[in-house]
Every structure is written in C-alpha cells, then in structure tokens.
Protein backbone atom coordinates (compact mmCIF):
# COMPACT_ATOMS: atom_id res chain seq x y z
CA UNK A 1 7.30 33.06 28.16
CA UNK A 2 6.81 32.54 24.52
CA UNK A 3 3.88 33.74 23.13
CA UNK A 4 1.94 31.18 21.16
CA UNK A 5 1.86 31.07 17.38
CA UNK A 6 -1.82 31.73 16.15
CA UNK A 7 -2.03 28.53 13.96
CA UNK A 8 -1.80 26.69 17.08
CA UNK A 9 -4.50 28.71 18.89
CA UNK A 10 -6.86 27.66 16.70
CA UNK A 11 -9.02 24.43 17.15
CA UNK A 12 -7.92 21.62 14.04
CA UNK A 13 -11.60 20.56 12.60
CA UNK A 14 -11.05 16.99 11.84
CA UNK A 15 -13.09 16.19 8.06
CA UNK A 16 -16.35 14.07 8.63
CA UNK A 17 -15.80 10.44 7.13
CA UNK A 18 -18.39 9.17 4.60
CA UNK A 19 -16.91 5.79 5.10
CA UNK A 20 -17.71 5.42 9.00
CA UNK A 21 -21.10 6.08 10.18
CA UNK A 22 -21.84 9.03 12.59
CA UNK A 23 -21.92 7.94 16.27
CA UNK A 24 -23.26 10.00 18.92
CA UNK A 25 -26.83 12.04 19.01
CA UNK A 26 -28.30 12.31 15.37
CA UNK A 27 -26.26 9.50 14.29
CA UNK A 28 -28.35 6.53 12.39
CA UNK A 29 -27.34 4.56 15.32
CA UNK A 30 -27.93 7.59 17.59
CA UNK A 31 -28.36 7.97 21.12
CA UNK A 32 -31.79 8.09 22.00
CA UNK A 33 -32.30 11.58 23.53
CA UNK A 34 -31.87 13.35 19.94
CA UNK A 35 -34.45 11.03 18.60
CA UNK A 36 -37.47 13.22 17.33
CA UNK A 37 -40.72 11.70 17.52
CA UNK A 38 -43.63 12.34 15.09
CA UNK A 39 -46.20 14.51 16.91
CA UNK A 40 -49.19 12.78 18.07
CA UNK A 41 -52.14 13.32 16.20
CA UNK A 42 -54.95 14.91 18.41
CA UNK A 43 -58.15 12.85 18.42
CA UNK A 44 -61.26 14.19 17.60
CA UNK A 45 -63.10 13.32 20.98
CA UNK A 46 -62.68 14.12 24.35
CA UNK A 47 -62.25 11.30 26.73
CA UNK A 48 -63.26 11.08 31.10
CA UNK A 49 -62.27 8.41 32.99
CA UNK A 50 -65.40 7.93 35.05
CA UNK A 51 -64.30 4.73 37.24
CA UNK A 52 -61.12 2.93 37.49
CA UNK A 53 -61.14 -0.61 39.68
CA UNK A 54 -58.44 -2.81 40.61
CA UNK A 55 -60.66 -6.43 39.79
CA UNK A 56 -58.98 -10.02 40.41
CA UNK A 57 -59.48 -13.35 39.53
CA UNK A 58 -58.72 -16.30 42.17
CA UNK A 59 -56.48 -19.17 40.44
CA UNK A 60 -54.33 -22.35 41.96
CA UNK A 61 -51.65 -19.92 42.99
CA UNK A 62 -53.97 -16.66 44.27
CA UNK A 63 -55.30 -14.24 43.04
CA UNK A 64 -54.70 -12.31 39.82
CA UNK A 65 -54.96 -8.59 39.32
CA UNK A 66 -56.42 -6.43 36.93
CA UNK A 67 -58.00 -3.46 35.96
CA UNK A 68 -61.30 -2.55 34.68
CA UNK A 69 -61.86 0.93 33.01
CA UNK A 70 -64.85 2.78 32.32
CA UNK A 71 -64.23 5.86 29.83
CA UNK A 72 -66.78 7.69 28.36
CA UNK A 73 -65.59 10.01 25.13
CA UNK A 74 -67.44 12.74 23.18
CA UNK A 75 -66.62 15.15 20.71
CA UNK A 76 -69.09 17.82 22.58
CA UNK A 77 -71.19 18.22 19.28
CA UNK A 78 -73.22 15.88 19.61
CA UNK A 79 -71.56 12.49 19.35
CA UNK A 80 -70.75 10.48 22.95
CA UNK A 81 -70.18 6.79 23.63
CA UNK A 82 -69.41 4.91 26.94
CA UNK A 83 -66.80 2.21 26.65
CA UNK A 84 -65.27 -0.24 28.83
CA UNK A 85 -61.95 -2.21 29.18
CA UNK A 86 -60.15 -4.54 31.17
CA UNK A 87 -56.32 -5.03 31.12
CA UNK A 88 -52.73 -6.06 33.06
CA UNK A 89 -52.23 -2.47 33.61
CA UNK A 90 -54.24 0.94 33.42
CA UNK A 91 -52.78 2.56 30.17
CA UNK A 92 -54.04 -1.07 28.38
CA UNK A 93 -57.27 -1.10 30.30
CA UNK A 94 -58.05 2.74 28.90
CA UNK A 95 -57.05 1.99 25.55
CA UNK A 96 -59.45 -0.84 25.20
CA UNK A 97 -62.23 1.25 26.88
CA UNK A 98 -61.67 3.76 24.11
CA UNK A 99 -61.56 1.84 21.20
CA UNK A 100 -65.16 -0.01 22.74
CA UNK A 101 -66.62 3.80 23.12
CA UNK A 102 -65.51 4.70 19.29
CA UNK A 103 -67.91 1.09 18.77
CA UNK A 104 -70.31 2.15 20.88
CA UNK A 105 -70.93 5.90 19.55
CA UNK A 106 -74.33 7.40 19.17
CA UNK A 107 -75.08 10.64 17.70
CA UNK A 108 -77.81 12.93 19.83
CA UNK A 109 -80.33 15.19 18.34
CA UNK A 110 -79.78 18.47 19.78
CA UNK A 111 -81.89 21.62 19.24
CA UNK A 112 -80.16 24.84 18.19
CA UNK A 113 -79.95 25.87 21.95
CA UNK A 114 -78.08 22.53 22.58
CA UNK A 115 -80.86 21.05 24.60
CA UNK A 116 -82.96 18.00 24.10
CA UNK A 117 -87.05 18.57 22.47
CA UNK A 118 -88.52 16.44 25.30
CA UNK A 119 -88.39 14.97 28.30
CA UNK A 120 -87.53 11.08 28.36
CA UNK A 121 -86.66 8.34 30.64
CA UNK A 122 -84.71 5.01 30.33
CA UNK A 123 -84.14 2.08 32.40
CA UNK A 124 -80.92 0.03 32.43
CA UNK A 125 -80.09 -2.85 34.70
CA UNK A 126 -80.58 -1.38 38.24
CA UNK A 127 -80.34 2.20 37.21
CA UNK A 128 -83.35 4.28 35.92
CA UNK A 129 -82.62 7.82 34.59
CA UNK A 130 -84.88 10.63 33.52
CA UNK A 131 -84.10 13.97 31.38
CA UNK A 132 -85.88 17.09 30.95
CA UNK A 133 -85.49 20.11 28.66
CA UNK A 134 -85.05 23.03 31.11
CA UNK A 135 -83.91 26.45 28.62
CA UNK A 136 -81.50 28.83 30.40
CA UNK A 137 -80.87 26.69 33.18
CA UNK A 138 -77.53 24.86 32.15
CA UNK A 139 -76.49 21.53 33.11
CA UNK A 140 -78.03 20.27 35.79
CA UNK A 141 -77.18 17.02 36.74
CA UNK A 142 -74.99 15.11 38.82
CA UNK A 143 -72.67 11.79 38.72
CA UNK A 144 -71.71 10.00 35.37
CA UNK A 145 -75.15 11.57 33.97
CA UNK A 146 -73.11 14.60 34.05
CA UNK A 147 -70.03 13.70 32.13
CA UNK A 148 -72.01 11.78 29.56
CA UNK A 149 -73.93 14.95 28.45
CA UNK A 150 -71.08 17.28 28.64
CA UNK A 151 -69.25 15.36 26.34
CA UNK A 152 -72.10 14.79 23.92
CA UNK A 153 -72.51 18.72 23.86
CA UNK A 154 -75.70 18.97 25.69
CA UNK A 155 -76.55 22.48 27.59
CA UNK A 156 -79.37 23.02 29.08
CA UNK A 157 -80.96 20.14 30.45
CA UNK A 158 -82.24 18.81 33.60
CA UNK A 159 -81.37 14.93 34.50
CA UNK A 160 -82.41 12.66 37.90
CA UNK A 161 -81.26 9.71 39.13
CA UNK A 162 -83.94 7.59 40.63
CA UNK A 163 -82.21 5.20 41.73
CA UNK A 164 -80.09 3.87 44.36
CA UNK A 165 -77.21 2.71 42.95
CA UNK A 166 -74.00 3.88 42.78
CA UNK A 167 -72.51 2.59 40.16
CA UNK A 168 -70.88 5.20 37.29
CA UNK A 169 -71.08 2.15 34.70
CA UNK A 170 -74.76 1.69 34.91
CA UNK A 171 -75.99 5.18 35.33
CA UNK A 172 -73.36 6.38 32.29
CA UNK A 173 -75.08 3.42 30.39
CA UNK A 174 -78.59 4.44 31.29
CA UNK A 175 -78.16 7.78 30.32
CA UNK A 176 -77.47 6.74 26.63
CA UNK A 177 -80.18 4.76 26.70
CA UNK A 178 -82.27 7.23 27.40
CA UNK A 179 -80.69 9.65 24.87
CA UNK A 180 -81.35 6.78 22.14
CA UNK A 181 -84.80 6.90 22.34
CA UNK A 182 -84.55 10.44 21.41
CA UNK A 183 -83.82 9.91 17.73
C-alpha cells in the first residue's frame, strides 16, 4: 500500500460565488429553521384567563362554533381591566379579550399598605360584591374577585360575594365596579 500524498488528504474548500445566491440555512432564501426571530417584547401587564367557553350559533346547515374569552390583565400596581372576546379559535378569542381589557383599564387608589381606605359595595347585573379594608390580613377573597385584585396590586383586603351566581364574567365585572367608586 501506497501511502497517500498529503495534498490529497486535505479537504479542497471550494470559493463562495458572489454571482449565485447562498442556498441552504442562512441563505436569503434560507431554510426556515436558521431563521432568527426578533424577541418578543414583554408586555407591561399580566394577563388570567378566568373563563374560556366553547359558544355556537344555529344556522341552515347546524350549528357554528366559537369561543368566548374572558381575560382579565393587570400590571399589579394598581392598574386592572376585564376584557372579553369572541373568535374561530382560542388564541383569536384571547387576543381580542386583551386588547378590550387595555380599553377597559381603570386605575385603583391604593393606600401605601396596598389596601383600599374604605369599605364599598357594587352591584352589576345579577352579581353584587362588597370589599372591606382588613390590614395584615392579606387577600381574602375567593373566585374572579380574587384574580381581579391580585392583578390590580391590592393586598390586604377582605371581599364577599353575595350572590348566587356563578358566573366569573359578572362577578370580575362587579368587582371593578365596585373599585370605581373608590376614586
């Protein structure tokens, strides 16, 4: 056996062509997978999900599906808003809810303990709320009341239901009512 000349050994690099375009990942027609994406900017609020439903619609040929969203969003200093959206699919239905909580925004007037000054009640459709100012106690509530003053920043507070009704929409709804006769 011959041994092999090192010339040969060596891998040939073939020169890059400015002429052609570069095919392959990176190329300006490139493959996909090397694509970069810009990073997504972060949004300023936080957002919950509070009730997802799968609604529909009867037409001539059945029925037609869709969902209905309800999101509430808060940047947990003192800003919240409750927002609701329909759509074909989920991702669509939460975007709209989103964008109608950034509408829908109030801003709450918090003391420096991150409580409310006094107590208040509010009444909205079938749903009637009431909050108290309870210091050292934390967050006691339950339900959508719950995630609504989380995500407005609220600490120590004490909140009731008195009411039957179920429904996360209404009692999200008539807990910012309630916090909007605060200011």
């Amino acid at each position: 056996m011959d041994p092999v000349p090192e010339a040969a050994a060596t891998p040939v690099e073939t020169p890059a062509r400015p002429d052609r375009p570069q095919r392959g990942r990176g190329g300006p027609r490139g493959g996909g997978r090397g694509r970069e994406r810009a990073p997504r900017e972060r949004s300023e609020f936080d957002q919950v999900n509070i009730e997802v439903r799968r609604v529909a619609r009867v037409m001539a040929g059945g029925r037609r599906f869709s969902f209905s969203v309800t999101v509430v969003i808060g940047d947990r200093k003192g800003r919240v808003g409750v927002g609701i959206g329909k759509g074909a699919d989920t991702a669509l239905a939460i975007d709209k809810a989103v964008r109608d909580a950034k509408r829908n925004l109030i801003t709450l007037p918090l003391t420096k303990g991150g409580s409310i000054r006094n107590a208040v009640s509010a009444k909205y459709a079938s749903s009637e709320v009431t909050l108290a100012p309870s210091p050292g106690r934390g967050l006691v509530t339950g339900s959508a009341m719950r995630t609504v003053l989380e995500l407005g920043g609220v600490k120590d507070i004490t909140g009731k239901i008195l009411s039957r009704t179920k429904n996360k929409l209404v009692i999200a709804r008539a807990t910012i009512a309630a916090l909007k006769k605060l200011s």
